[in-house]
Protein backbone atom coordinates (compact mmCIF):
# COMPACT_ATOMS: atom_id res chain seq x y z
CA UNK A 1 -14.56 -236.36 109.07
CA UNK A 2 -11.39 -236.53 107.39
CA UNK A 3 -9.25 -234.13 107.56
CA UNK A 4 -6.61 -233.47 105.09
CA UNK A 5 -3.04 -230.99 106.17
CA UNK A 6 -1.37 -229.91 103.16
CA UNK A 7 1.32 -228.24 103.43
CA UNK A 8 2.64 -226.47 100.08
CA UNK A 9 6.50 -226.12 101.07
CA UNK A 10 8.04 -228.98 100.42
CA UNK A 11 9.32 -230.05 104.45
CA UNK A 12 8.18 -233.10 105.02
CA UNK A 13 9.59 -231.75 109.21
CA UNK A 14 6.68 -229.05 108.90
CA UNK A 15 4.23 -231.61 107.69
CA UNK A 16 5.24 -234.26 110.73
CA UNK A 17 4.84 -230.77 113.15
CA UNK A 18 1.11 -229.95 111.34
CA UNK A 19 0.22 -233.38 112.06
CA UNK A 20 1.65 -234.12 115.35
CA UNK A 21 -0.01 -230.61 116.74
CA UNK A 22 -3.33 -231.45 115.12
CA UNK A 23 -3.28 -235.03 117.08
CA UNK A 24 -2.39 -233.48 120.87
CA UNK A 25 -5.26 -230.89 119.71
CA UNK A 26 -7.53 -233.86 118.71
CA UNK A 27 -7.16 -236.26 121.37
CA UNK A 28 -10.20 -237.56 121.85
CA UNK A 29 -11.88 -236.70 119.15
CA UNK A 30 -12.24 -240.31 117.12
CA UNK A 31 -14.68 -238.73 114.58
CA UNK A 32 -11.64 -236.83 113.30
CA UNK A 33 -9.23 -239.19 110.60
CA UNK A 34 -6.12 -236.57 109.69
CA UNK A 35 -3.49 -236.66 107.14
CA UNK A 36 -0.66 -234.89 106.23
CA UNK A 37 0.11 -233.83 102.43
CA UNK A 38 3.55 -232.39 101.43
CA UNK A 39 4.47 -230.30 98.45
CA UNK A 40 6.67 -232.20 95.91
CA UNK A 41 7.97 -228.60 93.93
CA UNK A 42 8.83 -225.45 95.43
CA UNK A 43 10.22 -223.68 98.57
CA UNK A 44 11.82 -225.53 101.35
CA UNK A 45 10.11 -222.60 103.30
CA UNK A 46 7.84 -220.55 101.86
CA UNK A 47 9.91 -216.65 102.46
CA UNK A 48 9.03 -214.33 99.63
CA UNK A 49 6.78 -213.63 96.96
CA UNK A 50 8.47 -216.26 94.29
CA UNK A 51 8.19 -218.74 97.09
CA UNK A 52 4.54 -217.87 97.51
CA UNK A 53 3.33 -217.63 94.03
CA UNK A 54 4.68 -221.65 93.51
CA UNK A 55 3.43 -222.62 96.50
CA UNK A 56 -0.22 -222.15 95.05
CA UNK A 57 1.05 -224.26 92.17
CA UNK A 58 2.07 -226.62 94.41
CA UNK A 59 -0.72 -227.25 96.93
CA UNK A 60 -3.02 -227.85 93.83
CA UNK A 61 -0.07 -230.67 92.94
CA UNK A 62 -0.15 -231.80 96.15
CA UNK A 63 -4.01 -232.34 96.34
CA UNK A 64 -4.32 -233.82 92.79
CA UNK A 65 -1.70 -236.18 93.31
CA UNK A 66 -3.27 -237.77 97.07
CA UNK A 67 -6.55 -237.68 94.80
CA UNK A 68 -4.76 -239.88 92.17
CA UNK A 69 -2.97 -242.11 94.77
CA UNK A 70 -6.84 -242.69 95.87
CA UNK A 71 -6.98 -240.32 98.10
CA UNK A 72 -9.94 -237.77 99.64
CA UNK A 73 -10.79 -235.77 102.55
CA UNK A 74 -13.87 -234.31 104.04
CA UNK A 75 -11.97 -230.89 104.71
CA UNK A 76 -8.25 -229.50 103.65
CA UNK A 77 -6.43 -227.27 105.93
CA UNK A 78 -4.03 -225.45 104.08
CA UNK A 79 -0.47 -225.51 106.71
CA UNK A 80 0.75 -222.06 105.55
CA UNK A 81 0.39 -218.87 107.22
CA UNK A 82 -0.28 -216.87 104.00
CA UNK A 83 -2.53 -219.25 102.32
CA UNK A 84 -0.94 -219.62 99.01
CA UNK A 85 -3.48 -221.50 96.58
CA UNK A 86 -6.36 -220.95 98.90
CA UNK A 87 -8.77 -220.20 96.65
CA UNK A 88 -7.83 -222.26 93.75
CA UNK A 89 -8.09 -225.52 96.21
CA UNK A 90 -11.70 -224.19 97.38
CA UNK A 91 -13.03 -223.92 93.91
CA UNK A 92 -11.69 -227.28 92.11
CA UNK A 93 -11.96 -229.46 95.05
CA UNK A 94 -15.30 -228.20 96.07
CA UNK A 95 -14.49 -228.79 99.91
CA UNK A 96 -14.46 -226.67 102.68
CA UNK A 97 -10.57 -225.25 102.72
CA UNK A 98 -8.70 -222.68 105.23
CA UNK A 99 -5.15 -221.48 105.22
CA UNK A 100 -3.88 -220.84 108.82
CA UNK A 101 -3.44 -217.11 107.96
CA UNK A 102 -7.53 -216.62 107.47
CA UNK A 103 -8.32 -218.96 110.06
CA UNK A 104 -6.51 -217.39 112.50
CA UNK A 105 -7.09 -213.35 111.43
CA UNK A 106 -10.99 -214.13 111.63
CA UNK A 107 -10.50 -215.42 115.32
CA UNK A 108 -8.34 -212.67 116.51
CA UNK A 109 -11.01 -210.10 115.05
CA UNK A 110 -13.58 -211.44 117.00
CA UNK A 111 -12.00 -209.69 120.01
CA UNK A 112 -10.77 -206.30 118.15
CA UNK A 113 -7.67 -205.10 117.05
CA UNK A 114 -5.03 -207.44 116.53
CA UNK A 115 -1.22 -207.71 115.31
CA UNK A 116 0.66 -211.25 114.19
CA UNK A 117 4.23 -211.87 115.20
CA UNK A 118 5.86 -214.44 112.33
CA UNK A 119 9.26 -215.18 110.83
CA UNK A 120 11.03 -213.68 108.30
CA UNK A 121 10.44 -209.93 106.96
CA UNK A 122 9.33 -210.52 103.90
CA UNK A 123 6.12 -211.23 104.98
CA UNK A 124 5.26 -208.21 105.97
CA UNK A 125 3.53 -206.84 103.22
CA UNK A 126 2.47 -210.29 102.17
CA UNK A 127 0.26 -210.34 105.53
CA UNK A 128 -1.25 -207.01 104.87
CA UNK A 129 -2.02 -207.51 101.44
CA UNK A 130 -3.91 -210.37 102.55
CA UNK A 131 -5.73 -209.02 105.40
CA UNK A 132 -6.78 -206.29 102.88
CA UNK A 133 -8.23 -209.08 100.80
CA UNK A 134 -9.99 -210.35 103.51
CA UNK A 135 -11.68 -207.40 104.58
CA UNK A 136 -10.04 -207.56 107.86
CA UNK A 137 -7.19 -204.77 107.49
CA UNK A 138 -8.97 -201.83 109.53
CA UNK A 139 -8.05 -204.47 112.57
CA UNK A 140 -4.70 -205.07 111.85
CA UNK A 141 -2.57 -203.15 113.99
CA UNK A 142 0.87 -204.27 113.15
CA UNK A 143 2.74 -207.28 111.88
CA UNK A 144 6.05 -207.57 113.73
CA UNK A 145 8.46 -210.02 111.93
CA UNK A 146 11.73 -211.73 113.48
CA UNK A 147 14.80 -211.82 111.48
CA UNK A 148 14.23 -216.01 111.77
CA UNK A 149 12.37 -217.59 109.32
CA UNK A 150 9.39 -219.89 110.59
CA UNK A 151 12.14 -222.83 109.58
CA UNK A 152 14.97 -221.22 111.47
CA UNK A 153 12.59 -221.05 114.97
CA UNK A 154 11.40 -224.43 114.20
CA UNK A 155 14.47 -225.64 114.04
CA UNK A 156 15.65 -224.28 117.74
CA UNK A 157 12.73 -224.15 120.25
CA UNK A 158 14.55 -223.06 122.93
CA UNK A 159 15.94 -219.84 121.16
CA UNK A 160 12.67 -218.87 119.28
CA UNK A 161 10.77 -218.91 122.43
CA UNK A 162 12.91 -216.84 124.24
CA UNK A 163 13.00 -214.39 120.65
CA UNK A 164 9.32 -214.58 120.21
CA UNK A 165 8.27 -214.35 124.33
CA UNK A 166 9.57 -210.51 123.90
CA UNK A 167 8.13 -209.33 120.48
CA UNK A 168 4.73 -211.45 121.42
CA UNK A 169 4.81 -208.96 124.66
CA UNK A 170 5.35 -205.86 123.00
CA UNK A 171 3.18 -206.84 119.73
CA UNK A 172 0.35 -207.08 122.86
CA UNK A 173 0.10 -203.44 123.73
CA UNK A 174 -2.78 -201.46 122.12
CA UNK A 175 -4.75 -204.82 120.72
CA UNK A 176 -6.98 -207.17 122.04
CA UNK A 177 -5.22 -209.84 120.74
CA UNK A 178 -2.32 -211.59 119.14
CA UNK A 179 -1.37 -214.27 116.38
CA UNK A 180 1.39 -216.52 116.59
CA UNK A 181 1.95 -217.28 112.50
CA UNK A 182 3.67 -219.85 110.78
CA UNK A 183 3.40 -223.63 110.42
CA UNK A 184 6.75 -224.16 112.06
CA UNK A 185 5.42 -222.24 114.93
CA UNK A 186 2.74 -224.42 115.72
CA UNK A 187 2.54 -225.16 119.78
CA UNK A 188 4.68 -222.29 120.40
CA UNK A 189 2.12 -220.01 121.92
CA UNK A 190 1.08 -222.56 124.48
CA UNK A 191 4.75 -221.96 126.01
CA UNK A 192 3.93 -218.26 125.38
CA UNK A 193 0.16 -217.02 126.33
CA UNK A 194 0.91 -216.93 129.85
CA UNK A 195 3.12 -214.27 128.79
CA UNK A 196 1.07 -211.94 127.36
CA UNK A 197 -2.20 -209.43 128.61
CA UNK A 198 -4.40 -210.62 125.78
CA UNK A 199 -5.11 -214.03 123.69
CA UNK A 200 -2.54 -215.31 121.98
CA UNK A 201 -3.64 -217.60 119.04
CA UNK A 202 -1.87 -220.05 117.50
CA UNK A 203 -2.39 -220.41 113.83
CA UNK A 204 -2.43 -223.95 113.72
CA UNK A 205 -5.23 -224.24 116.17
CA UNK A 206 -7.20 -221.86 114.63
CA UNK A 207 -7.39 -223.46 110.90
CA UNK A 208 -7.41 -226.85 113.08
CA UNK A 209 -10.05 -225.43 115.13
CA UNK A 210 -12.09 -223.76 112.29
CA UNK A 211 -12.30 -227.20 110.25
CA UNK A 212 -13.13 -229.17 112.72
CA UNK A 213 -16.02 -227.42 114.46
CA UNK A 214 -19.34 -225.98 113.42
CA UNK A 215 -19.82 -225.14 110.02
CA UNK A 216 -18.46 -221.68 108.90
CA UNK A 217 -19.62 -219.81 105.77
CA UNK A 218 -16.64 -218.60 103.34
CA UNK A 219 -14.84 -221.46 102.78
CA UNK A 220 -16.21 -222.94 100.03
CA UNK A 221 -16.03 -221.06 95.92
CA UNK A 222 -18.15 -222.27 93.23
CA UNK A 223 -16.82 -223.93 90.38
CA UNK A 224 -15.42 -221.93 87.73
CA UNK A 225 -17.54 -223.11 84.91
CA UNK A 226 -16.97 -222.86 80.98
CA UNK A 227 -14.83 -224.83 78.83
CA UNK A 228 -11.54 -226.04 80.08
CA UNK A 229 -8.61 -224.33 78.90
CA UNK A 230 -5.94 -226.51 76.98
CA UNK A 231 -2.94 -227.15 79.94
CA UNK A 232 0.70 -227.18 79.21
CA UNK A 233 3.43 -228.44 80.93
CA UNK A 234 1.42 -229.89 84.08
CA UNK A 235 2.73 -232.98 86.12
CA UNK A 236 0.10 -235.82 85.01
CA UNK A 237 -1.57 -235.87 87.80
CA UNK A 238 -2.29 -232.69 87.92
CA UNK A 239 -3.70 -231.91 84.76
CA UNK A 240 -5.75 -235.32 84.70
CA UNK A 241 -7.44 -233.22 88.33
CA UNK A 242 -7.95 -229.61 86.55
CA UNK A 243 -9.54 -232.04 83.33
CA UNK A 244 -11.72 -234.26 84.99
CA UNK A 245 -15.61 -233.17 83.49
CA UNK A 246 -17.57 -231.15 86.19
């Protein structure tokens, strides 16, 4: 299959981190051909609710320009723990799609009651909004955010483990499990689970993971239907995507 990482910040250092965690996850696996798509418009770092609402705008840029460049995939993992865009992607590219936030929330309520440790306090409500969309809130226990954003930690390993090892602990009592979120904090909880009294799951894995194993309902949306709208202001390649017939 081919899998397809888009990330919708525009770092092309979270993109190389997507990719280089989903090969050490994949080795082995030569049925799985990856690659790594990075946002062209937006947020360095996706951090607040601006940052969030154009990185939906963005993936969808980012996907119909690979797709004009003559590009596909099988599969498209959206590298954001928040999913901006998730939906949109699902229904006009007709593919299988996760965000890392989804991916990752399903697998943690599959033991019970969970809470997510990230970067960056403004996602705080952003997480709970979307675990209420998901159906998945009554599990959420807490979200405990670090002053850091998910750039800031990526950008000193050393420091963020030692910052996340003690909120990962005390995010672990009460729940069954715990989520290690953000795209710049993928591989971090493999320095960290030992840590900690319950699972710790790493968001990358779990979208990686989610993709690239059996079949899962819910990721796909129907197309919208109707006549197109008229589109103004779009990058070419974009509108030429949302216009195509069918």
């Amino acid at each position: 299959m081919r899998l397809a990482i888009l990330n919708p910040n525009t770092s092309a250092a979270v993109s190389a981190r997507l990719l280089a965690h989903a090969q050490a996850l994949l080795a082995g696996r030569g049925d799985v051909e990856l690659t790594a798509l990075t946002a062209t418009l937006g947020a360095s770092y996706i951090a607040s609710e601006a940052g969030y609402a154009i990185a939906g705008h963005a993936a969808l840029d980012a996907w119909a320009r690979h797709v004009a460049a003559g590009g596909g995939a099988d599969a498209v993992l959206l590298g954001c723990f928040g999913d901006p865009g998730v939906w949109a992607l699902r229904e006009t590219t007709g593919l299988p799609v996760v965000g890392l936030a989804e991916a990752a929330m399903r697998q943690a309520a599959l033991h019970g009651r969970y809470a997510i440790v990230t970067g960056g306090a403004a996602w705080v409500p952003m997480l709970q909004r979307l675990a209420a969309s998901l159906g998945l809130a009554d599990g959420l226990a807490a979200v405990h955010a670090v002053a850091p954003s998910g750039a800031q930690l990526a950008a000193d390993p050393a420091g963020a483990i030692a910052l996340l090892r003690d909120v990962c602990v005390r995010a672990a009592h009460g729940v069954d499990a715990v989520i290690l979120g953000g795209a710049g904090l993928a591989g971090y909880a493999q320095a960290l689970a030992a840590d900690l009294p319950v699972p710790l799951i790493d968001s990358a894995s779990a979208g990686i993971e989610w993709l690239t194993g059996p079949p899962r309902p819910g990721l796909l949306a129907a197309p919208a239907g109707g006549a197109a709208p008229a589109w103004q202001g779009l990058a070419p390649a974009l509108q030429q995507w949302l216009d195509r017939p069918g």
